[in-house]
N, C-alpha and C. Protein backbone atom coordinates (compact mmCIF):
# COMPACT_ATOMS: atom_id res chain seq x y z
N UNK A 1 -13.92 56.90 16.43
CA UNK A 1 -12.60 56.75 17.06
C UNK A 1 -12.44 55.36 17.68
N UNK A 2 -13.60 55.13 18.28
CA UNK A 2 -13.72 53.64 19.13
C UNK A 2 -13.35 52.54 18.05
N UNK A 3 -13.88 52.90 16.74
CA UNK A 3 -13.92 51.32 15.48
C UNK A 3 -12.84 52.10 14.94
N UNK A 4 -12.12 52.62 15.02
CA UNK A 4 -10.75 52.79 14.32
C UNK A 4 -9.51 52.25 15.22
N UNK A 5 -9.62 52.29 16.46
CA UNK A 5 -8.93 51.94 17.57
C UNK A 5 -8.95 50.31 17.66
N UNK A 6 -10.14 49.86 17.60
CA UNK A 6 -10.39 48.41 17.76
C UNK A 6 -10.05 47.78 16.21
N UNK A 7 -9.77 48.85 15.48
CA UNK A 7 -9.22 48.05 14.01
C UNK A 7 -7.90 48.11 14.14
N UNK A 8 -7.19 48.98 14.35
CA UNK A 8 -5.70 48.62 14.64
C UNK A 8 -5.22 48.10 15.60
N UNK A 9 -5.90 47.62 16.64
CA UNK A 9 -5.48 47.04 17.54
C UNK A 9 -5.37 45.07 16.90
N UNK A 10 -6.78 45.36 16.20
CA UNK A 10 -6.96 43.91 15.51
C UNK A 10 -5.68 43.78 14.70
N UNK A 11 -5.53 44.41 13.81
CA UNK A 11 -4.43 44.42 12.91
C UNK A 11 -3.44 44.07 13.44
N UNK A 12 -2.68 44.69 14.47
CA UNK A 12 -1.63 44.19 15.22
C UNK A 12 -1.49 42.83 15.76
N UNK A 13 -2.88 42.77 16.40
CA UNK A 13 -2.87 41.22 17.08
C UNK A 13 -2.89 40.45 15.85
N UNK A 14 -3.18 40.43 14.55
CA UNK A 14 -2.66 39.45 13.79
C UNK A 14 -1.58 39.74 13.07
N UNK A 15 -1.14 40.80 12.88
CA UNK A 15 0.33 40.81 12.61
C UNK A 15 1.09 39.83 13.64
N UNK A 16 1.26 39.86 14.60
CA UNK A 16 1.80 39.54 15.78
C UNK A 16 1.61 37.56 15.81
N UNK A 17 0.53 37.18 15.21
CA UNK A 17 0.55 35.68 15.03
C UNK A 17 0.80 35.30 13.43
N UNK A 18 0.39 36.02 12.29
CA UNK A 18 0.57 35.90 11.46
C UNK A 18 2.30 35.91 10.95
N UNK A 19 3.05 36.63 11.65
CA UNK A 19 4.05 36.68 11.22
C UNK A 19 4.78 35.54 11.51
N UNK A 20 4.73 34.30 12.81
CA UNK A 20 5.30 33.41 12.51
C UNK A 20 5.17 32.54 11.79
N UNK A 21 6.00 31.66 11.19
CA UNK A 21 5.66 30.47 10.16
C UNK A 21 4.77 29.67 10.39
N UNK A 22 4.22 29.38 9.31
CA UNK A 22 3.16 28.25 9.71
C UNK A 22 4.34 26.87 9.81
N UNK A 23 5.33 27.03 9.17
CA UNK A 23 6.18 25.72 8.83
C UNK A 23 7.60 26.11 9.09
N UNK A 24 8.21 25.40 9.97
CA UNK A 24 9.96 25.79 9.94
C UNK A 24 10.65 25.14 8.81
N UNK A 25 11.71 25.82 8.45
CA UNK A 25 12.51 25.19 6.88
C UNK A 25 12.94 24.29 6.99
N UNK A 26 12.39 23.70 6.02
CA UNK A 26 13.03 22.01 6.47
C UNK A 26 14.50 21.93 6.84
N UNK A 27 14.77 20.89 7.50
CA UNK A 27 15.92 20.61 7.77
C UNK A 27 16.88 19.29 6.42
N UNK A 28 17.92 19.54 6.33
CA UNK A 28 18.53 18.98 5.25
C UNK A 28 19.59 18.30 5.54
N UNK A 29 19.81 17.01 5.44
CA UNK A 29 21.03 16.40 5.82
C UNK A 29 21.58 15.28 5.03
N UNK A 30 23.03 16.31 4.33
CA UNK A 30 23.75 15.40 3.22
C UNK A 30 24.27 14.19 3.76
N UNK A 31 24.78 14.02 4.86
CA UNK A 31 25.93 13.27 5.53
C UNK A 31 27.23 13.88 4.74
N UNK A 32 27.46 14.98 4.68
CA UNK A 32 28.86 15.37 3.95
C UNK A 32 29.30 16.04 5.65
N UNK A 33 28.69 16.68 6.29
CA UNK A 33 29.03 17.23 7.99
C UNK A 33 28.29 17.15 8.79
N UNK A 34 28.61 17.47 9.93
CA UNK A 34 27.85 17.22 11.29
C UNK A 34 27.97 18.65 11.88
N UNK A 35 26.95 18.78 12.69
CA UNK A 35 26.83 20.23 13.46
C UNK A 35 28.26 20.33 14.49
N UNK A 36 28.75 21.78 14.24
CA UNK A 36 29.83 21.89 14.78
C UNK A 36 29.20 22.55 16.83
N UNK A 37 29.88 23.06 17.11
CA UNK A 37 30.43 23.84 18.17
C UNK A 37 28.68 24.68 18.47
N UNK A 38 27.88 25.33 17.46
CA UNK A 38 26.63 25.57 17.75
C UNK A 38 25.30 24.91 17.86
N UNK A 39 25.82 23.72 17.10
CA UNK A 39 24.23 22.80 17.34
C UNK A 39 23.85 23.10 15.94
N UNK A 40 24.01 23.86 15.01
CA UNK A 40 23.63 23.80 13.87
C UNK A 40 23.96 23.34 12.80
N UNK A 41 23.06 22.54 11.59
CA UNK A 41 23.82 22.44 10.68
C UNK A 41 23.44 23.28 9.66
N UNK A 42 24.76 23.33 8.72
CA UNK A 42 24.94 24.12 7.51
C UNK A 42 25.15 25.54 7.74
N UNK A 43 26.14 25.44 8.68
CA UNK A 43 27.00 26.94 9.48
C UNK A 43 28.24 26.73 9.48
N UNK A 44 29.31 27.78 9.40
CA UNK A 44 30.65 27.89 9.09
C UNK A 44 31.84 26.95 9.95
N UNK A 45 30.89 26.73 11.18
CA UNK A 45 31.56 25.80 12.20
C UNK A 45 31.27 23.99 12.21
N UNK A 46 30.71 23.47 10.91
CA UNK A 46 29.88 22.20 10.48
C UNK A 46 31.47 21.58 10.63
N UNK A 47 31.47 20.67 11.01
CA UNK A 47 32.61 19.26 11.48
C UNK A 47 32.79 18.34 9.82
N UNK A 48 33.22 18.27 9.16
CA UNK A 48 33.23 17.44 7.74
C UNK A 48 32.85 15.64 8.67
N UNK A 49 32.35 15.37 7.76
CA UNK A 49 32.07 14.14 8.10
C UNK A 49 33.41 12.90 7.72
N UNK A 50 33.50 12.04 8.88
CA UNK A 50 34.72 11.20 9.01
C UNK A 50 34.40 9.74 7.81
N UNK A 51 35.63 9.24 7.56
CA UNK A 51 35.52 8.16 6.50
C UNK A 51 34.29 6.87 6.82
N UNK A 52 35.01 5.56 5.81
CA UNK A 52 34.69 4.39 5.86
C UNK A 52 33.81 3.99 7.18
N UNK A 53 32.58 2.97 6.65
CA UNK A 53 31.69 1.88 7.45
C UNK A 53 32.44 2.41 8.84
N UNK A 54 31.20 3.72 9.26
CA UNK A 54 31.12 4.51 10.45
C UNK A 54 29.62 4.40 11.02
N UNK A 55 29.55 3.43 11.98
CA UNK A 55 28.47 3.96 13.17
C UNK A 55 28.02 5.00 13.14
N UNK A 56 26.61 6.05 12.46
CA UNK A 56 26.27 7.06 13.11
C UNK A 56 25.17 6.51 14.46
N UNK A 57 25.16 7.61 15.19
CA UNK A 57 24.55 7.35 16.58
C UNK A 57 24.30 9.14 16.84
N UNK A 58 24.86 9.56 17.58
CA UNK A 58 24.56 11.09 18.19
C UNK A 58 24.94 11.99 17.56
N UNK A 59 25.78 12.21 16.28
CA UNK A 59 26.72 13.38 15.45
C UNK A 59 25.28 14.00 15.22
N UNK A 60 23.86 13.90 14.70
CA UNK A 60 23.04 15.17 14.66
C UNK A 60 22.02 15.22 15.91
N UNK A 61 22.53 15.29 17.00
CA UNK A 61 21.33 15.31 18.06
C UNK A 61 21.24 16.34 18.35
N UNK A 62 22.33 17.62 17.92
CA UNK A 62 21.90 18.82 18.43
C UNK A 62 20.58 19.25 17.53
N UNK A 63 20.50 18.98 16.18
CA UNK A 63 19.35 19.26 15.22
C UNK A 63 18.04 18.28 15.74
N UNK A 64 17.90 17.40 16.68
CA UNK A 64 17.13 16.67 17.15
C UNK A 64 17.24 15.18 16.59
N UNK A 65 17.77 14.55 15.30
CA UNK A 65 18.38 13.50 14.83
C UNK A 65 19.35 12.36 15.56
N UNK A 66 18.81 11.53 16.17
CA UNK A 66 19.51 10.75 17.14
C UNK A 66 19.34 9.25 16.00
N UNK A 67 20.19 8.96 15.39
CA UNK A 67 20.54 7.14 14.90
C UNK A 67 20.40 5.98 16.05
N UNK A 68 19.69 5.67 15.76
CA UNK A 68 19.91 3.99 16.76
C UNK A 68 20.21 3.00 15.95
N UNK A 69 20.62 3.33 14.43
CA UNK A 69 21.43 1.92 14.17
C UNK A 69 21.27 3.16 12.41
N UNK A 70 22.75 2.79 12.14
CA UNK A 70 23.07 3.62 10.98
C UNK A 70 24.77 3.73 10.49
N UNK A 71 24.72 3.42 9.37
CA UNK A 71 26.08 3.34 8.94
C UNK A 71 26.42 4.18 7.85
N UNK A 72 27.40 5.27 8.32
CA UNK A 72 27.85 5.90 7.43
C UNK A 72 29.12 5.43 6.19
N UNK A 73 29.12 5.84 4.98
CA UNK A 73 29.85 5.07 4.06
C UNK A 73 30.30 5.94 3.06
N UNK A 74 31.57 6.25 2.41
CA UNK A 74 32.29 7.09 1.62
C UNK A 74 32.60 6.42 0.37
N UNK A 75 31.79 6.81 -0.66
CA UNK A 75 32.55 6.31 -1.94
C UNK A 75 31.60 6.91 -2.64
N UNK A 76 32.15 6.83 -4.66
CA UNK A 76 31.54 7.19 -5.54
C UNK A 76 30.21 6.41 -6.08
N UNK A 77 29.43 5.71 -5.18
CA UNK A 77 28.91 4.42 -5.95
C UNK A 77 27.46 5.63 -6.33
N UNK A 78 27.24 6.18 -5.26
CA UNK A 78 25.68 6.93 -5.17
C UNK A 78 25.66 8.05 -5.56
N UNK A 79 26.69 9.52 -6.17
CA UNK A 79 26.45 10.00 -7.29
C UNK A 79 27.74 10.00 -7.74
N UNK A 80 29.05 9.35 -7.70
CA UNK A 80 29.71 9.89 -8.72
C UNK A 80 31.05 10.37 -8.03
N UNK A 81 30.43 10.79 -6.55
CA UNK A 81 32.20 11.58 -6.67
C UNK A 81 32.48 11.00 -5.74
N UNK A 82 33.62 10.43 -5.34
CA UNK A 82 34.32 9.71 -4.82
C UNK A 82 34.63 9.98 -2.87
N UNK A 83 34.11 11.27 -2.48
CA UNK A 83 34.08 11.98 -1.39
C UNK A 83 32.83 11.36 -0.46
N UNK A 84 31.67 11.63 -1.06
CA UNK A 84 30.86 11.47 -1.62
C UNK A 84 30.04 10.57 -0.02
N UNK A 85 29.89 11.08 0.96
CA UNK A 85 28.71 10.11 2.03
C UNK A 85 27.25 10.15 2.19
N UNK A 86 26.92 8.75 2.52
CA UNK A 86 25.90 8.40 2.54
C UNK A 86 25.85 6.74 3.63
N UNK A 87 24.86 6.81 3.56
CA UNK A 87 23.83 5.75 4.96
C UNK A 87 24.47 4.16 3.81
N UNK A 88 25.25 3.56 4.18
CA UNK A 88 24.47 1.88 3.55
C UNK A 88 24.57 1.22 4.90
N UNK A 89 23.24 0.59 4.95
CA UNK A 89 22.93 -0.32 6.04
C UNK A 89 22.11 -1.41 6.02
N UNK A 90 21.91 -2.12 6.65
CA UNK A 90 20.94 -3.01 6.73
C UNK A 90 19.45 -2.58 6.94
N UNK A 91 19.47 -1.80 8.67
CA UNK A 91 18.53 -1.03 8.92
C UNK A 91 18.31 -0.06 9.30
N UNK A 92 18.32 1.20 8.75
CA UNK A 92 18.71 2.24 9.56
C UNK A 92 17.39 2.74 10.34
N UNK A 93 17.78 3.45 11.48
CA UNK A 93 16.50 4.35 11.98
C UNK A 93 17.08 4.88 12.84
N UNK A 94 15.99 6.12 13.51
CA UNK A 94 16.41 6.85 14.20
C UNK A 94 15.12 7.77 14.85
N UNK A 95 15.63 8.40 15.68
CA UNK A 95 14.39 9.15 17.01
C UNK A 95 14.55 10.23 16.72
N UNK A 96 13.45 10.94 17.12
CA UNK A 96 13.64 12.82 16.59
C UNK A 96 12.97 13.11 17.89
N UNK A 97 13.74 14.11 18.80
CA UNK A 97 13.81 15.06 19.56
C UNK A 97 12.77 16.27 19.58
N UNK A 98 12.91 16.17 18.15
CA UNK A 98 11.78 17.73 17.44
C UNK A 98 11.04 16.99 16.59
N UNK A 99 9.71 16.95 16.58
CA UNK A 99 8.89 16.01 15.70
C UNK A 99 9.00 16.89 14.44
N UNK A 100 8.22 16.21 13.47
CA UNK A 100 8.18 16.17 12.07
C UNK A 100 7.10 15.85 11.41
N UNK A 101 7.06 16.54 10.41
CA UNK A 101 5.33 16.29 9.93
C UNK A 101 5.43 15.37 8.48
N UNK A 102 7.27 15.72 7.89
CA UNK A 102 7.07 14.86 7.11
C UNK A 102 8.71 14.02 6.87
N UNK A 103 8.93 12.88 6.38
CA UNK A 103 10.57 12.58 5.75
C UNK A 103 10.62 12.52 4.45
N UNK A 104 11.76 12.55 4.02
CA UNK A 104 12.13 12.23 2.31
C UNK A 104 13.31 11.93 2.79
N UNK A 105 13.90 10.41 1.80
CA UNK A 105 15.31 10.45 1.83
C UNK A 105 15.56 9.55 -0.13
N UNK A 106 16.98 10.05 -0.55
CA UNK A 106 16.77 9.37 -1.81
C UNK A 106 17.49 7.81 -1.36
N UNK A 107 17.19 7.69 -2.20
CA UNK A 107 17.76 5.71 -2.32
C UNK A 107 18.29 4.96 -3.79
N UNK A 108 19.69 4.79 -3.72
CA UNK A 108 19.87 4.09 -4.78
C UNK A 108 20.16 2.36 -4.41
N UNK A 109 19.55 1.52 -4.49
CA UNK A 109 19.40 0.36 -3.84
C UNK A 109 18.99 -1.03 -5.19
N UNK A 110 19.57 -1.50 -4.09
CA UNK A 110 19.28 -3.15 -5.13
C UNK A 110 17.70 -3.90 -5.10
N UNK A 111 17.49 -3.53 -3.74
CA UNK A 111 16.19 -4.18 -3.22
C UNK A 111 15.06 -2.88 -3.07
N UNK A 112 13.67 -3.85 -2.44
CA UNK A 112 12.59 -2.98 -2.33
C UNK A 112 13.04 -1.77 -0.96
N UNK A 113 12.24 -0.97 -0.88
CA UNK A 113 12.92 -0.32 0.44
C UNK A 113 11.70 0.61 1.36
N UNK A 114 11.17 0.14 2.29
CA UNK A 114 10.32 0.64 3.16
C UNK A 114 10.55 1.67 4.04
N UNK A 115 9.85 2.58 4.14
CA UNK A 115 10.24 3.84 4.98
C UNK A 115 8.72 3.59 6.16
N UNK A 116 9.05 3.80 7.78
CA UNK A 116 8.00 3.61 8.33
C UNK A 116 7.90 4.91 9.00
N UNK A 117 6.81 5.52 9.48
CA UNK A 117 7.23 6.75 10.69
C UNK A 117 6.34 5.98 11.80
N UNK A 118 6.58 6.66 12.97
CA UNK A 118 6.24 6.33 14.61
C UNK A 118 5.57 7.82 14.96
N UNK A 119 4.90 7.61 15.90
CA UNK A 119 4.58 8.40 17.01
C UNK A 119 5.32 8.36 18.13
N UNK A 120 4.87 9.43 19.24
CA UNK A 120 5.72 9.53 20.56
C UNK A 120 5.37 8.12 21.03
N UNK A 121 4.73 7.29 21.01
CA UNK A 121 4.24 5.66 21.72
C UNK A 121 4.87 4.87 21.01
N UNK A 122 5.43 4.94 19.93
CA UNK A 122 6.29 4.14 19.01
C UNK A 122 5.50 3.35 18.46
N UNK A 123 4.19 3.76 17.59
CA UNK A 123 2.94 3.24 17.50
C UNK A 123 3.35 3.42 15.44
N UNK A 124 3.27 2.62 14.61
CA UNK A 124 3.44 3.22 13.38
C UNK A 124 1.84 3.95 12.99
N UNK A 125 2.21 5.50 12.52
CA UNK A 125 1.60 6.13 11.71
C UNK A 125 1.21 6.30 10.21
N UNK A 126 2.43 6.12 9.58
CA UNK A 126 2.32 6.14 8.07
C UNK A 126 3.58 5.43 7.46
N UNK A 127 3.17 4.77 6.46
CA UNK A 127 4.83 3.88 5.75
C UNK A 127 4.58 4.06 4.15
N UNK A 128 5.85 4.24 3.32
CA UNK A 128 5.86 4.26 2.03
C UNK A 128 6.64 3.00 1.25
N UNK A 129 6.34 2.74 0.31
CA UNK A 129 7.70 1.85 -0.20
C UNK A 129 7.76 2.01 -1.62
N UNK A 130 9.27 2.20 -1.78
CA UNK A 130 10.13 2.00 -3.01
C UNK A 130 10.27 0.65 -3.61
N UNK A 131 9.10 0.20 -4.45
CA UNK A 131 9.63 -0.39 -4.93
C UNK A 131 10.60 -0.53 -6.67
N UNK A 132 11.24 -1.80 -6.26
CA UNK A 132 12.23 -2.01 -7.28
C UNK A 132 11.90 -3.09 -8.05
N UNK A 133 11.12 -2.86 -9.47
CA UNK A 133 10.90 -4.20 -10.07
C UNK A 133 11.61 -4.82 -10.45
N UNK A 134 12.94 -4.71 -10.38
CA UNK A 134 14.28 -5.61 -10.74
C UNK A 134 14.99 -6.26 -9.65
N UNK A 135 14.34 -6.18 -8.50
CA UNK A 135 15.12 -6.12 -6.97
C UNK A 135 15.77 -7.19 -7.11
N UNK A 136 17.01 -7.28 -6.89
CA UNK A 136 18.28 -8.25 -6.42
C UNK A 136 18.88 -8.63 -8.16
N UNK A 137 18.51 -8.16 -9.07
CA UNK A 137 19.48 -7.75 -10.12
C UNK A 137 20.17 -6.29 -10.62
N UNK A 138 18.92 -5.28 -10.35
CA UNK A 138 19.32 -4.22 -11.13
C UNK A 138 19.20 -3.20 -9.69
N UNK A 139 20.20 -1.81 -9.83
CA UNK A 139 20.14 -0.84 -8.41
C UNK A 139 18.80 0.16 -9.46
N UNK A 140 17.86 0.75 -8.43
CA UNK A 140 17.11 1.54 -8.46
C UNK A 140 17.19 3.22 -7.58
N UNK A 141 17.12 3.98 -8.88
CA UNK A 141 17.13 5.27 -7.89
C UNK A 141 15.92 5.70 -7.67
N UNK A 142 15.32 6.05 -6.48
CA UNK A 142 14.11 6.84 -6.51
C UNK A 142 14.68 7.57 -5.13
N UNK A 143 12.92 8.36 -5.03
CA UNK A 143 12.78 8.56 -3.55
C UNK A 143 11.70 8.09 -2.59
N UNK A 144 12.06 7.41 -1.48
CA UNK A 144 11.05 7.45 -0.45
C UNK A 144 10.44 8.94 0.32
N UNK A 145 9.31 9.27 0.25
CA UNK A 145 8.88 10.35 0.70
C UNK A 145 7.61 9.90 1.80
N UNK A 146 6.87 10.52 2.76
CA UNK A 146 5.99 10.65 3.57
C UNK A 146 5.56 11.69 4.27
N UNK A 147 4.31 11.97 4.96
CA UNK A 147 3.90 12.79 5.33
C UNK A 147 3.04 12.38 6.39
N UNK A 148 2.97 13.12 7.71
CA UNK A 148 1.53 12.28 8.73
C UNK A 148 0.88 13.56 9.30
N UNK A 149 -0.10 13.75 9.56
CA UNK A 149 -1.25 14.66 10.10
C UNK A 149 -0.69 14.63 11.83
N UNK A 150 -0.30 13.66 12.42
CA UNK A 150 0.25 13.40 13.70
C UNK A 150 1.63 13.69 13.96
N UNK A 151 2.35 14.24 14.72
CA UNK A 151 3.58 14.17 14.53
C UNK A 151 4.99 13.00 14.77
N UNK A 152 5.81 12.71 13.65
CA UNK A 152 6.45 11.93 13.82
C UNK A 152 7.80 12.26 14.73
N UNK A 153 7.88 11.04 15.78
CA UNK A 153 8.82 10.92 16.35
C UNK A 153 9.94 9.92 16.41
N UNK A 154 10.07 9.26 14.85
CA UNK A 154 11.25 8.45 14.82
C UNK A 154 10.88 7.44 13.16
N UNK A 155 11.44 7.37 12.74
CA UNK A 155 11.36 6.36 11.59
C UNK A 155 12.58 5.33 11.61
N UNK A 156 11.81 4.54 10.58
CA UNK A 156 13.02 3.49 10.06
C UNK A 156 12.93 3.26 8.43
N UNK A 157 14.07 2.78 7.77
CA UNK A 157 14.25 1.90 6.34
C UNK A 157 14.55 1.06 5.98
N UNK A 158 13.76 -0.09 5.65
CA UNK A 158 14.37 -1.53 5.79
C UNK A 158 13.78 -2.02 4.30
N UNK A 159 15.27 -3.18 4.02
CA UNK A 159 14.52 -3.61 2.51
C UNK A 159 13.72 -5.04 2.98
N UNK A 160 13.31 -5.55 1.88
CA UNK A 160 12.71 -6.90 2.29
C UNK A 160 13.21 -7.95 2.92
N UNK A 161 14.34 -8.23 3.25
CA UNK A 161 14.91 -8.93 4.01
C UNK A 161 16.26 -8.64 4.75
N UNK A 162 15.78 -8.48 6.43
CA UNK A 162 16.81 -7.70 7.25
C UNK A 162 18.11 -7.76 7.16
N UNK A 163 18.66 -8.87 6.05
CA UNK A 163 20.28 -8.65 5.90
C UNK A 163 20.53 -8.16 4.66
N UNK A 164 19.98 -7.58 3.76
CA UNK A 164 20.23 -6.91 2.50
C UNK A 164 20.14 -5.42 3.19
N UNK A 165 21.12 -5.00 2.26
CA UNK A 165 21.44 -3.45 2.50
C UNK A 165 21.24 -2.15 1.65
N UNK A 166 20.65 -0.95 2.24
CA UNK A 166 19.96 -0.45 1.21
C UNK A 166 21.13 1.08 1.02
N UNK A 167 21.14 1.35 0.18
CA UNK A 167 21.98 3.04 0.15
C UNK A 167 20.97 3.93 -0.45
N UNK A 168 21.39 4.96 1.19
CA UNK A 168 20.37 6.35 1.21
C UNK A 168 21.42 7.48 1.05
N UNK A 169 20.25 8.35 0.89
CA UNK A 169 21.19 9.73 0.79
C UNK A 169 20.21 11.62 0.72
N UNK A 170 20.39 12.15 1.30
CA UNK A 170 19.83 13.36 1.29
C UNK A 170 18.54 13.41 1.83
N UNK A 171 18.87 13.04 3.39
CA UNK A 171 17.52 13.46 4.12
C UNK A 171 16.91 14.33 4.48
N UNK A 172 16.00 14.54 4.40
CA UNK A 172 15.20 16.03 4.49
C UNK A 172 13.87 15.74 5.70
N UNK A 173 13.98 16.58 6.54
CA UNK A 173 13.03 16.33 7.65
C UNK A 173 12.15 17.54 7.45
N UNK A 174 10.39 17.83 7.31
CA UNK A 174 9.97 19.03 7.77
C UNK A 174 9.62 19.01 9.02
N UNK A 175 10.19 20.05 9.47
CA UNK A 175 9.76 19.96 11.15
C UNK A 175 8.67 20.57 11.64
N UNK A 176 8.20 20.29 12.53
CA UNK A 176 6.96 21.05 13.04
C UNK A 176 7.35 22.35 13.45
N UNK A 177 7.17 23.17 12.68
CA UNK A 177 7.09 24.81 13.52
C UNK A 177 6.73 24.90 15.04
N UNK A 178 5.54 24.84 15.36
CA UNK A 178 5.19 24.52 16.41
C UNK A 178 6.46 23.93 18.02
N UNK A 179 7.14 23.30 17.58
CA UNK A 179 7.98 22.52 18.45
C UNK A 179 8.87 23.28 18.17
N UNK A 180 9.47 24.27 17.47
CA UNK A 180 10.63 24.80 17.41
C UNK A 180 10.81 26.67 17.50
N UNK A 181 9.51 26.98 16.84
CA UNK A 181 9.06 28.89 16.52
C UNK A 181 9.66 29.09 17.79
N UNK A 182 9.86 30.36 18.21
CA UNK A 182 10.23 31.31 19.11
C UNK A 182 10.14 32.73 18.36
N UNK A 183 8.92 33.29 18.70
CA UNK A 183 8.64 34.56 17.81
C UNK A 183 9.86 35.54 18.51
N UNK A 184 10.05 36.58 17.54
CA UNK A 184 11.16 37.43 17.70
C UNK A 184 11.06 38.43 18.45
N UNK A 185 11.88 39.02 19.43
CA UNK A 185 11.36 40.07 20.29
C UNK A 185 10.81 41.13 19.83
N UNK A 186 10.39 41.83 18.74
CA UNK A 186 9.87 42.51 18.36
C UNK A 186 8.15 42.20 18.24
N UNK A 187 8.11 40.87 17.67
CA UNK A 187 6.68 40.46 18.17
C UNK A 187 6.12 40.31 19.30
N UNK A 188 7.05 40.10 20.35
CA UNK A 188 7.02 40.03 21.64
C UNK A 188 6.30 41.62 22.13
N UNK A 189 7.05 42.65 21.61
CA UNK A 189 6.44 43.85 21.71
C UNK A 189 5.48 44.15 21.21
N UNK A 190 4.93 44.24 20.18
CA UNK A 190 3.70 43.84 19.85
C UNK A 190 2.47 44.04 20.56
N UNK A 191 2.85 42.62 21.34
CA UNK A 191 1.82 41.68 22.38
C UNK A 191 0.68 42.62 23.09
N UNK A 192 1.67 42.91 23.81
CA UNK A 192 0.69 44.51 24.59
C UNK A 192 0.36 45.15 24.37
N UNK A 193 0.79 46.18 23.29
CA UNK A 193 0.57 47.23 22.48
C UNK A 193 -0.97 46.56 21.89
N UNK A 194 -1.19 45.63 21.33
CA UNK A 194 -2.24 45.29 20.55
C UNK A 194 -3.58 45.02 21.90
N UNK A 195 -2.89 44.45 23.08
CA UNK A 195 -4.04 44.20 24.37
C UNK A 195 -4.44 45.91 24.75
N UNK A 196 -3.66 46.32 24.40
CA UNK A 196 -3.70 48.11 25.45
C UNK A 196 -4.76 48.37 24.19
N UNK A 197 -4.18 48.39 23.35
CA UNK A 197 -5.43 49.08 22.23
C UNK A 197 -6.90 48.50 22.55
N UNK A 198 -6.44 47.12 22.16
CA UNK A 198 -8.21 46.26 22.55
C UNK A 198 -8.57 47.35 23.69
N UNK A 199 -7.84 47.31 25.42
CA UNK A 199 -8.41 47.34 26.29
C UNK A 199 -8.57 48.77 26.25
N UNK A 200 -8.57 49.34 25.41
CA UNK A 200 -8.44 50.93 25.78
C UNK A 200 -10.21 51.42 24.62
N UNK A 201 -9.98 50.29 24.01
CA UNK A 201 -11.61 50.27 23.25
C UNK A 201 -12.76 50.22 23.43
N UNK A 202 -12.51 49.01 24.38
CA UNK A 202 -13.57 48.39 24.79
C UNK A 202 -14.38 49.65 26.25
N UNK A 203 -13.00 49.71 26.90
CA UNK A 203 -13.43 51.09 27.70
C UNK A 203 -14.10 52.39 27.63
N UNK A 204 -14.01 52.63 26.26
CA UNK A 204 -14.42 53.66 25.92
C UNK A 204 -15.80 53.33 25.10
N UNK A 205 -15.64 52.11 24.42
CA UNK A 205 -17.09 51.62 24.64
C UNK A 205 -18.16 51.51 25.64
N UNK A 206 -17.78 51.47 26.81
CA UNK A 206 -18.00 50.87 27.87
C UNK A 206 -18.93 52.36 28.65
N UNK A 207 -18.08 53.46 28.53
CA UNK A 207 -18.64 54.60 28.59
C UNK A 207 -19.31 55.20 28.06
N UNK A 208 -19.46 54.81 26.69
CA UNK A 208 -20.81 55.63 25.46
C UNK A 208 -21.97 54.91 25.92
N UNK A 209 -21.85 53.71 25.84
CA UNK A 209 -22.97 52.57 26.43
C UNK A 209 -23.93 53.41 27.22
């Protein structure tokens, strides 16, 4: 009774950690809207994103995405449809609120194009680069992608020389679970149920002894 008790109690206590994510879903950001009225994006209340060579700065800080230098831009050049937003800038970057373990953004660009990430010290961790073997004749599509073991708290994208301008599009942040999980009240219940079992085991161990 005692090793049947202390097995479901086990069971529970890892139900109870096992069930949260190891990884929260990445986060995804077209520049087609901005988080509306809840702080979220890609919910029924999302704000459409406003025209022409626009300053972004705070439009995603409720998702943790804060711009310190970023220009939003409307046209067909980067896939086609004429609606159609995306980043062209010189240099863009920006701070994250909620760290991140990894970035991806695509790039259709003339020049080479460097992606850096930071730590909370603003210390660089890891950098990728796109290059373009045609740079300053022919546009190149790829993607810049990265990943760091540490968590990132801000990146930047810059091409080889700070007044050439690069066009991005479809950023994707994975975020650290960790900084964001909030297990569900039902796991919450759980919690005890799985300590009462342990402690109700061990007690009765305690007495055969």
């Amino acid at each position: 009774m005692v090793r049947r008790t202390f097995l479901l109690a086990t069971v529970l206590a890892n139900l109870l950690f096992l069930s949260a994510p190891a990884m929260a879903a990445p986060v995804s950001v077209s520049f087609e809207t901005f988080p509306g009225l809840d702080g979220v994006l890609g919910t029924p209340d999302d704000v459409p994103s406003f025209g022409n060579i626009t300053p972004l700065r705070n439009e995603y800080a409720s998702i943790g995405l804060t711009f310190t230098a970023a220009t939003l831009f409307q046209d067909s050049f980067f896939d086609g449809n004429p609606g159609n937003h995306f980043l062209s800038s010189t240099n863009p970057a920006a701070v994250l609120s909620v760290p991140v373990f990894g970035i991806s953004i695509d790039s259709f660009s003339y020049w080479n194009a460097t992606m850096r990430a930071f730590n909370n010290d603003g210390q660089l961790i890891a950098s990728t680069t796109l290059i373009n073997p045609n740079a300053g004749s022919q546009f190149l599509r790829g993607t810049l992608s990265l990943t760091s073991n540490e968590r990132i708290y801000g990146f930047s994208i810059t091409p080889d020389t700070t007044s050439h301008i690069l066009n991005l599009d479809n950023l994707v942040l994975n975020v650290d679970a960790s900084a964001v999980a909030v297990p569900e009240p039902s796991q919450w219940l759980l919690f005890p149920l799985a300590l009462g079992l342990l402690g109700a085991a061990r007690a009765r161990a305690r007495r055969r002894s």
